[in-house]
N, C-alpha and C. Protein backbone atom coordinates (compact mmCIF):
# COMPACT_ATOMS: atom_id res chain seq x y z
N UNK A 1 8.51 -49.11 30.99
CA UNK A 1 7.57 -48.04 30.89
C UNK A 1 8.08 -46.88 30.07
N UNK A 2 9.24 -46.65 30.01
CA UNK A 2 9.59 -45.86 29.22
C UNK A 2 9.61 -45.78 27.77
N UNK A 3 9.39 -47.18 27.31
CA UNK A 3 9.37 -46.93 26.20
C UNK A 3 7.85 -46.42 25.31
N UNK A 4 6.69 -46.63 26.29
CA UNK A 4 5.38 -45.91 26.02
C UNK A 4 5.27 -44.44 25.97
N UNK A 5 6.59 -43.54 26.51
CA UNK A 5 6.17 -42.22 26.59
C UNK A 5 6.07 -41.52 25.39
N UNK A 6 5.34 -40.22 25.74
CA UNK A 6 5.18 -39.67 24.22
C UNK A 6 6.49 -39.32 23.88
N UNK A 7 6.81 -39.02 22.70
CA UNK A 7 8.40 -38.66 21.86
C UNK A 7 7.91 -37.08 21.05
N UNK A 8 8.65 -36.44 22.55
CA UNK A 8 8.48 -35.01 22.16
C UNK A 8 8.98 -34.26 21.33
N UNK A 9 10.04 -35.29 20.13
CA UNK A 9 10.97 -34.80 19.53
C UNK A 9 10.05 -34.74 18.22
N UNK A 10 9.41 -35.57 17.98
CA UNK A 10 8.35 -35.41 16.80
C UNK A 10 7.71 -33.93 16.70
N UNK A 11 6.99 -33.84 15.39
CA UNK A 11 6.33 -32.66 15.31
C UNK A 11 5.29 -33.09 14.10
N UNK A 12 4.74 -32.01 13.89
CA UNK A 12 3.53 -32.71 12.73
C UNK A 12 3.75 -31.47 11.35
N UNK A 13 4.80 -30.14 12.31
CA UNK A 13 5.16 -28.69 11.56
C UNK A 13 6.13 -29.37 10.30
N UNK A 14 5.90 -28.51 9.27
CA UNK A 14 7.42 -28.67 7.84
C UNK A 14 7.80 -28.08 8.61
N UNK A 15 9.37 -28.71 7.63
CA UNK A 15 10.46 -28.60 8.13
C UNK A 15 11.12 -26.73 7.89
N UNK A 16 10.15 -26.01 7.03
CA UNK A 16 10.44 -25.06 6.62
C UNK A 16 9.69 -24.02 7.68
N UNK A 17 8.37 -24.73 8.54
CA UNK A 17 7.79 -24.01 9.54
C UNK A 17 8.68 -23.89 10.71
N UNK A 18 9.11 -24.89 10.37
CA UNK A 18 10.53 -25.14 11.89
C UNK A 18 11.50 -24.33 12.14
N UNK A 19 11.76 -23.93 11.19
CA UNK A 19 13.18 -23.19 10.72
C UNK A 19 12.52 -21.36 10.72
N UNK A 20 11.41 -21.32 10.31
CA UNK A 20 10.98 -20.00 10.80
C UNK A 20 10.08 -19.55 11.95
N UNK A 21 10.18 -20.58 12.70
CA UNK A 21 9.46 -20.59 13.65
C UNK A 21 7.74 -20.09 13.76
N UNK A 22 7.42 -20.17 12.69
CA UNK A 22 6.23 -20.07 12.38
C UNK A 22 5.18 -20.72 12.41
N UNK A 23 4.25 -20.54 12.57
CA UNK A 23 3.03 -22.07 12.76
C UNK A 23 1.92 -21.51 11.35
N UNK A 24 0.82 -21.96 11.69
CA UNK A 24 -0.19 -21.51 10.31
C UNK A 24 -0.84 -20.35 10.65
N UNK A 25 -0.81 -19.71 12.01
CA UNK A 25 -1.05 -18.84 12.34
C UNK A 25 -0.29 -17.05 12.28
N UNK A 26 0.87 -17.63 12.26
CA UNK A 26 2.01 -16.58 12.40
C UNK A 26 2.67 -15.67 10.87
N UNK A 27 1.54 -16.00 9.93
CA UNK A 27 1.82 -15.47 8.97
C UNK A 27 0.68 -15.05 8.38
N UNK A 28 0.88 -13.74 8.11
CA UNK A 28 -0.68 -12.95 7.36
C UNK A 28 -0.90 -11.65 7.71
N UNK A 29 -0.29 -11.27 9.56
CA UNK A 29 -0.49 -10.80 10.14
C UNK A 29 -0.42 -9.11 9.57
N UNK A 30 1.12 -9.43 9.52
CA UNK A 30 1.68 -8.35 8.83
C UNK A 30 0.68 -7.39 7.66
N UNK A 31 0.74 -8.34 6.64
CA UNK A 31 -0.32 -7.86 5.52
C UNK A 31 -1.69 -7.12 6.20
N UNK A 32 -2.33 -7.88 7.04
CA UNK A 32 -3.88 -6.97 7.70
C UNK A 32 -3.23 -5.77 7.94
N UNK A 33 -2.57 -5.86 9.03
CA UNK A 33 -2.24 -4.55 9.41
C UNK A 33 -1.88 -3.43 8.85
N UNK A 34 -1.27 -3.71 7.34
CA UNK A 34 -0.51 -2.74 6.44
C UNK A 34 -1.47 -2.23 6.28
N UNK A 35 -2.68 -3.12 5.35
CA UNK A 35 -4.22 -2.47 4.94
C UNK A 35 -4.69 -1.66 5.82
N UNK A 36 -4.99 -2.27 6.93
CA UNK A 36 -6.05 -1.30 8.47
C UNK A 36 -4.92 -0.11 8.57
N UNK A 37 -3.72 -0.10 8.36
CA UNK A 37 -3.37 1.01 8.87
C UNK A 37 -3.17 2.35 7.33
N UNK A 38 -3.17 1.12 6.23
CA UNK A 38 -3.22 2.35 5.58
C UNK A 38 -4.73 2.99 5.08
N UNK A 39 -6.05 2.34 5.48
CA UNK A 39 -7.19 2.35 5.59
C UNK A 39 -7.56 3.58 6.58
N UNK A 40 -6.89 3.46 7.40
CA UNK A 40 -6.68 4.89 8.27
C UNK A 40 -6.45 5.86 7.82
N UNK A 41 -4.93 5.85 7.36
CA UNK A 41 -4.68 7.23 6.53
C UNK A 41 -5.56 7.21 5.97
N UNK A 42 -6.27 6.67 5.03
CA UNK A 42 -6.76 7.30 3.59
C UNK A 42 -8.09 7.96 4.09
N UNK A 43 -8.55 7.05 5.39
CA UNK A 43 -9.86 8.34 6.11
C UNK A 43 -9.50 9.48 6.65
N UNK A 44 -7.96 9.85 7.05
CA UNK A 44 -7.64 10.82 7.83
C UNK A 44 -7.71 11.60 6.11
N UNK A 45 -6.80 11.62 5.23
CA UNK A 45 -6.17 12.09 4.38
C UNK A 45 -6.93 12.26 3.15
N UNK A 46 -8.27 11.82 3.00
CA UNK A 46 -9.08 12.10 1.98
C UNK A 46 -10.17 13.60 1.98
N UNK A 47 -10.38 14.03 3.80
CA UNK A 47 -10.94 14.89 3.68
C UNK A 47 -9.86 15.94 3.74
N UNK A 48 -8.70 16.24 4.20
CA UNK A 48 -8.05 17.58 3.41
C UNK A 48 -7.74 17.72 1.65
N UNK A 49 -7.54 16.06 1.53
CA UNK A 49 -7.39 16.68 0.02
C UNK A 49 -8.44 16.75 -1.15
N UNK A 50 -9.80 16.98 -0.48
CA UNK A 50 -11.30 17.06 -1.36
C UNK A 50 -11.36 18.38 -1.09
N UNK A 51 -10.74 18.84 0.30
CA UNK A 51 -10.60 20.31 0.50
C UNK A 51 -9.38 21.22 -0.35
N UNK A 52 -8.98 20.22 -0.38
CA UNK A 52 -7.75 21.15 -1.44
C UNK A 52 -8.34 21.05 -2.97
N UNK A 53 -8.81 20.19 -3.15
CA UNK A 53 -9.40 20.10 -4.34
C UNK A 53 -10.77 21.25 -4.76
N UNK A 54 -11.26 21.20 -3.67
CA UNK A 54 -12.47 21.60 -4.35
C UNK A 54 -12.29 23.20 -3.87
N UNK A 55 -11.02 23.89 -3.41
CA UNK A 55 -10.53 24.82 -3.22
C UNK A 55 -9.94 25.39 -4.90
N UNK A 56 -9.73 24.58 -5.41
CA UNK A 56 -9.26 24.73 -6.50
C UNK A 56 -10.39 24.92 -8.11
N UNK A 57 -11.49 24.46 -7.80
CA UNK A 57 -12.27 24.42 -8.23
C UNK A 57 -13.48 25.73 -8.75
N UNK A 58 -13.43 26.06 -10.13
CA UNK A 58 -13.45 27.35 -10.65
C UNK A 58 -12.87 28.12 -10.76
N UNK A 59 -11.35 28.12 -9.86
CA UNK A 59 -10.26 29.33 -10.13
C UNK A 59 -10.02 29.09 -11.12
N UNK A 60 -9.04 30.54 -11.61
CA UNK A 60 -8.11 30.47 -12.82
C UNK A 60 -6.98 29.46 -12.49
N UNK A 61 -6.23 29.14 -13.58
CA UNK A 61 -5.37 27.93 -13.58
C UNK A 61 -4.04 29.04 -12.55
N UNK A 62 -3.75 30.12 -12.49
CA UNK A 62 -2.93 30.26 -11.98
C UNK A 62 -3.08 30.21 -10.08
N UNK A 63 -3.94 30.65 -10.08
CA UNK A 63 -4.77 30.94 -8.46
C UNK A 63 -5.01 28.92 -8.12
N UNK A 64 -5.21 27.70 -9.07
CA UNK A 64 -4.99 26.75 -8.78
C UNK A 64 -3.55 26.28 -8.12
N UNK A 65 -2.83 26.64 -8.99
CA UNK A 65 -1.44 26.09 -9.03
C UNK A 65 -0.79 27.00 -7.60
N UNK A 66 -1.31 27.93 -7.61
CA UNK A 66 -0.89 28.93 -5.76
C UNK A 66 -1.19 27.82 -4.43
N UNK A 67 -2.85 27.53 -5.24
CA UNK A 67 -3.14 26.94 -3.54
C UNK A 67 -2.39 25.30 -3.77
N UNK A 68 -2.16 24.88 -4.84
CA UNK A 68 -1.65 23.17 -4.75
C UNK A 68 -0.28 23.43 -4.69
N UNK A 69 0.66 24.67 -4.65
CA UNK A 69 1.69 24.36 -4.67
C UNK A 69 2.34 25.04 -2.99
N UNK A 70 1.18 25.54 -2.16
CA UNK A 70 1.44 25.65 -0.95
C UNK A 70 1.88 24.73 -0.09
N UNK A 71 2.85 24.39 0.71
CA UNK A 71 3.67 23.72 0.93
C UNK A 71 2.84 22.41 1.75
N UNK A 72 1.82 23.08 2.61
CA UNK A 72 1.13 21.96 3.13
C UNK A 72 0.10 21.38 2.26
N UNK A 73 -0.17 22.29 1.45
CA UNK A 73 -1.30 20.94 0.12
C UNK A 73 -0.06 20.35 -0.77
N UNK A 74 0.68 20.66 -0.83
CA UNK A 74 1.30 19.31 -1.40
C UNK A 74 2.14 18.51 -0.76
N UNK A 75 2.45 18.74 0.45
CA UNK A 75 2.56 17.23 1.42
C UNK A 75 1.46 16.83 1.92
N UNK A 76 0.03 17.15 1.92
CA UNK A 76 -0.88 16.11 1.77
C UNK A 76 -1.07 15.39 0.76
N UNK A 77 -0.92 15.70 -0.35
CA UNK A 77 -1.35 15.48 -1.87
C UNK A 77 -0.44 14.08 -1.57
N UNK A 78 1.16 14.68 -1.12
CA UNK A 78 1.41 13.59 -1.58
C UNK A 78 1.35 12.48 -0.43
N UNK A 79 1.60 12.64 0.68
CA UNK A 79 1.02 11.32 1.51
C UNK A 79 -0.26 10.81 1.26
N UNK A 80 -1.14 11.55 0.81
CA UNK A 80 -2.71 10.66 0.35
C UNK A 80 -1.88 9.83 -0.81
N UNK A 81 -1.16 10.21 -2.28
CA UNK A 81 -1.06 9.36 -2.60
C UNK A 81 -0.50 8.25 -2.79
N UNK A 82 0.24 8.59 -1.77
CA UNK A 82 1.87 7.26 -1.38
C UNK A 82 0.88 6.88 -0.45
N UNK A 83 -0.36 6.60 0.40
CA UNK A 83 -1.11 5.98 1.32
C UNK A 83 -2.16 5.04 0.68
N UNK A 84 -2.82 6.26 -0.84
CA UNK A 84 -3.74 5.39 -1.37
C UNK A 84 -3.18 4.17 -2.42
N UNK A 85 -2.03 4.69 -2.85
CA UNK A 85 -1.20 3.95 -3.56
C UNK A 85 -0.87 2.58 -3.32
N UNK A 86 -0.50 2.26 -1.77
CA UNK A 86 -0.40 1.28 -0.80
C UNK A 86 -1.23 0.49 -0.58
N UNK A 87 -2.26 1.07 -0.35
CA UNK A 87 -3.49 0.68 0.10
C UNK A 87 -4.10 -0.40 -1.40
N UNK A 88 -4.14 0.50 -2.00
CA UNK A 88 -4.43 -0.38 -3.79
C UNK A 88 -3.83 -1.24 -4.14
N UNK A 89 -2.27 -1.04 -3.52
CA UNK A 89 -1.07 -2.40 -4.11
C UNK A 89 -1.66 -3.65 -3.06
N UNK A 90 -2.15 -3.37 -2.20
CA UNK A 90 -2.68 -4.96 -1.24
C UNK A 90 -3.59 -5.30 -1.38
N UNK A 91 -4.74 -4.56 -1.64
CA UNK A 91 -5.70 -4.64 -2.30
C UNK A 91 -5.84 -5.90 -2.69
N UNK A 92 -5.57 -5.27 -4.06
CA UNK A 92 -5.21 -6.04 -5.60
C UNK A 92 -4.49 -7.56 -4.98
N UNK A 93 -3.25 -7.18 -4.22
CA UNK A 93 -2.38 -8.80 -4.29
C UNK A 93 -3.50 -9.53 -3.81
N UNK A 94 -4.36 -9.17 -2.66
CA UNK A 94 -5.04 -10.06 -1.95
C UNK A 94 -6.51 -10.70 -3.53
N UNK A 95 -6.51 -9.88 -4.08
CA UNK A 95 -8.06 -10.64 -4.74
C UNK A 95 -6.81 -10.94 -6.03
N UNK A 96 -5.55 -11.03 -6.64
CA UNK A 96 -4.91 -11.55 -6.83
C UNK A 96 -4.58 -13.29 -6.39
N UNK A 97 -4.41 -12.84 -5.58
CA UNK A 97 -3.49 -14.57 -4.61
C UNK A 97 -4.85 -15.29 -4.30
N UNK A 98 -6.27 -14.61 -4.48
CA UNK A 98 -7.34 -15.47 -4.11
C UNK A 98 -7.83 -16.04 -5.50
N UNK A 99 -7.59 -15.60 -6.44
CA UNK A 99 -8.93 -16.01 -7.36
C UNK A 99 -7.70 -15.88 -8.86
N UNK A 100 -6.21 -16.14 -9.07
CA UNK A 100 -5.53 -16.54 -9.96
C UNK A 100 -4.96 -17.41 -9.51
N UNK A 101 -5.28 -18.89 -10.49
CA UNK A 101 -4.64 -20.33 -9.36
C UNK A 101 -3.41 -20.42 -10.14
N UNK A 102 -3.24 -19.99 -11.61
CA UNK A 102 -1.95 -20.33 -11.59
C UNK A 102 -0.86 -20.17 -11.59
N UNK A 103 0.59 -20.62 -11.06
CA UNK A 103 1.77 -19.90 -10.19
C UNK A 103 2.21 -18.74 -10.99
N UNK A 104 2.49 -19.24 -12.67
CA UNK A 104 3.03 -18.22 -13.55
C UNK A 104 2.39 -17.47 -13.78
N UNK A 105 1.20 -17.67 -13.86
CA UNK A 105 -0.01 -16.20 -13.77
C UNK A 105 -0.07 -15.65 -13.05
N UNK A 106 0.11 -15.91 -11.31
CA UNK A 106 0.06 -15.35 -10.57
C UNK A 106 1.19 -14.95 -10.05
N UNK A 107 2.39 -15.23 -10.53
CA UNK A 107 3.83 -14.05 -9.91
C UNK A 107 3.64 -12.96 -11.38
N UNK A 108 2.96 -13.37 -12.38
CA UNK A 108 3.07 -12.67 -13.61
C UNK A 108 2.12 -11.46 -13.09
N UNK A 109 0.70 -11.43 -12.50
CA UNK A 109 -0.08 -10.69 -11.95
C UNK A 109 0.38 -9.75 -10.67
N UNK A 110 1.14 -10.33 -10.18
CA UNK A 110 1.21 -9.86 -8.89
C UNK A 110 2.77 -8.53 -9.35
N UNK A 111 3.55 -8.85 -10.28
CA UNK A 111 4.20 -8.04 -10.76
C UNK A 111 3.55 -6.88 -11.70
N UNK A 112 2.81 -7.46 -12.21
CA UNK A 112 2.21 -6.00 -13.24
C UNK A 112 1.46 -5.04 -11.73
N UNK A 113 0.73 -5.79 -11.26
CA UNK A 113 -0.09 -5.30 -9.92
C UNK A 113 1.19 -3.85 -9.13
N UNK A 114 2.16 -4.85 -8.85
CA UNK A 114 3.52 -3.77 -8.00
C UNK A 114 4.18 -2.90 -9.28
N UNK A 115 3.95 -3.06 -10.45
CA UNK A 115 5.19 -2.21 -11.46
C UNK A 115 3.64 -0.89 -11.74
N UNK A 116 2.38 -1.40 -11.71
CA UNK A 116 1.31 -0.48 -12.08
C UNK A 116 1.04 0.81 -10.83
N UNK A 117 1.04 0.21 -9.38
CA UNK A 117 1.21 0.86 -8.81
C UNK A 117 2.34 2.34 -8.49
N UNK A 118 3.42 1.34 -8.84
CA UNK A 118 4.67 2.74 -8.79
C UNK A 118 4.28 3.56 -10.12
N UNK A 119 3.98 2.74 -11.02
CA UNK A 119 4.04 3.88 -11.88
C UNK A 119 2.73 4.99 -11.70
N UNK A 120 1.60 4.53 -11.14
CA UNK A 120 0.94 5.81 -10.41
C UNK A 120 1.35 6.32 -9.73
N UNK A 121 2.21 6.04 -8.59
CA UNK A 121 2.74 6.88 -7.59
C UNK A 121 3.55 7.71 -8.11
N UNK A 122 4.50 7.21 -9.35
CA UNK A 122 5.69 7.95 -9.36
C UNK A 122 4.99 9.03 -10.43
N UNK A 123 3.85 8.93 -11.34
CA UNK A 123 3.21 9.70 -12.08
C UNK A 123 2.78 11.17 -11.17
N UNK A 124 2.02 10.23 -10.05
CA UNK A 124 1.48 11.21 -9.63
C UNK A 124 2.27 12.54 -8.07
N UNK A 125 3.38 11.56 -8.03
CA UNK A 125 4.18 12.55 -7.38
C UNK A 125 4.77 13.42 -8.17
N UNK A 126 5.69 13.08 -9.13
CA UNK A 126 6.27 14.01 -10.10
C UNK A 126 4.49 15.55 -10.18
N UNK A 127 3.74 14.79 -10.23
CA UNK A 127 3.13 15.97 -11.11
C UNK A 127 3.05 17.25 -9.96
N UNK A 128 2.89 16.24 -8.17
CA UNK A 128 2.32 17.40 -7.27
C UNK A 128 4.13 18.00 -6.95
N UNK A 129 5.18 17.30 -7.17
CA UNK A 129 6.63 17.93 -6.75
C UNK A 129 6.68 19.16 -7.97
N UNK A 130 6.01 18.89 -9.44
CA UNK A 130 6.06 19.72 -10.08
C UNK A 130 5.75 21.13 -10.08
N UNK A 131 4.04 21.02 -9.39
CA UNK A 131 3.30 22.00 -9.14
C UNK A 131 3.52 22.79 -7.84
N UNK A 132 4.13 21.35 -6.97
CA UNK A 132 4.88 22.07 -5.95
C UNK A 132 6.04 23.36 -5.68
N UNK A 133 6.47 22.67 -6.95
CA UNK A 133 8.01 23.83 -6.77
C UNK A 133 7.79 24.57 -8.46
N UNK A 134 6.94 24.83 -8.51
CA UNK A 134 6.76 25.74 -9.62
C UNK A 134 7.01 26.68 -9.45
N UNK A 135 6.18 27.35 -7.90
CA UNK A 135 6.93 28.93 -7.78
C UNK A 135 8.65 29.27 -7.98
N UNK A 136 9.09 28.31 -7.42
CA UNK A 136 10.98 28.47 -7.00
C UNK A 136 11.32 28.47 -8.10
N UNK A 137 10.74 27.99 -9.36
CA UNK A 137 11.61 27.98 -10.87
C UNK A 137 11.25 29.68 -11.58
């Protein structure tokens, strides 16, 4: 009779699911959550900085640069855009990894996608660290 029992040593998982203990379920997760949570910020963080914006709006350029370089509009400025920034880089990978089938196109895409992003971020931080610390210079 023993030799009918099931053989629990089998599996139907790769050998690479095995080793990370992962099933088909246990991967993806991560990614939603980055989005939903940076989907959050960008609702928390879009209405102070339409308020900072549109605070700015008709002043003279110097009375601009006062209120954007006040210490709390430009640490919103810049967490909205290190949030929206984020938010755009997953974006993109996701309608990326869905709808470019092929591999070299698609590590080729998915790199311009991450090198395009920093370079907005890093564009657009420099400009609010600029305006930021304008007074101190």
């Amino acid at each position: 009779m023993a030799e009918n029992r099931f053989d629990t040593g089998t599996s139907i998982r790769t050998p690479m699911a095995r080793a990370r203990g992962l099933g088909a379920s246990g991967g993806g997760t991560e990614h939603f959550w980055q989005q939903r949570i940076t989907a959050v910020a960008n609702a928390l963080l879009v209405f102070p900085f339409i308020i900072i914006l549109a605070m700015t709006v008709g002043r003279p350029y110097e009375d601009a640069i006062a209120i954007m370089s006040h210490p709390l509009a430009a640490i919103l400025s810049a967490l909205f855009v290190i949030s929206i920034t984020i938010h755009m880089r997953l974006g993109m990978q996701i309608v990326i990894e869905d709808y470019v089938h092929g591999k070299g196109a698609k590590v080729a895409a998915l790199l311009a996608n991450t090198f395009f992003v920093v370079a907005v971020a890093a564009a657009s931080l420099y400009a609010i660290l600029k305006i930021g610390l304008s007074p101190l210079l």
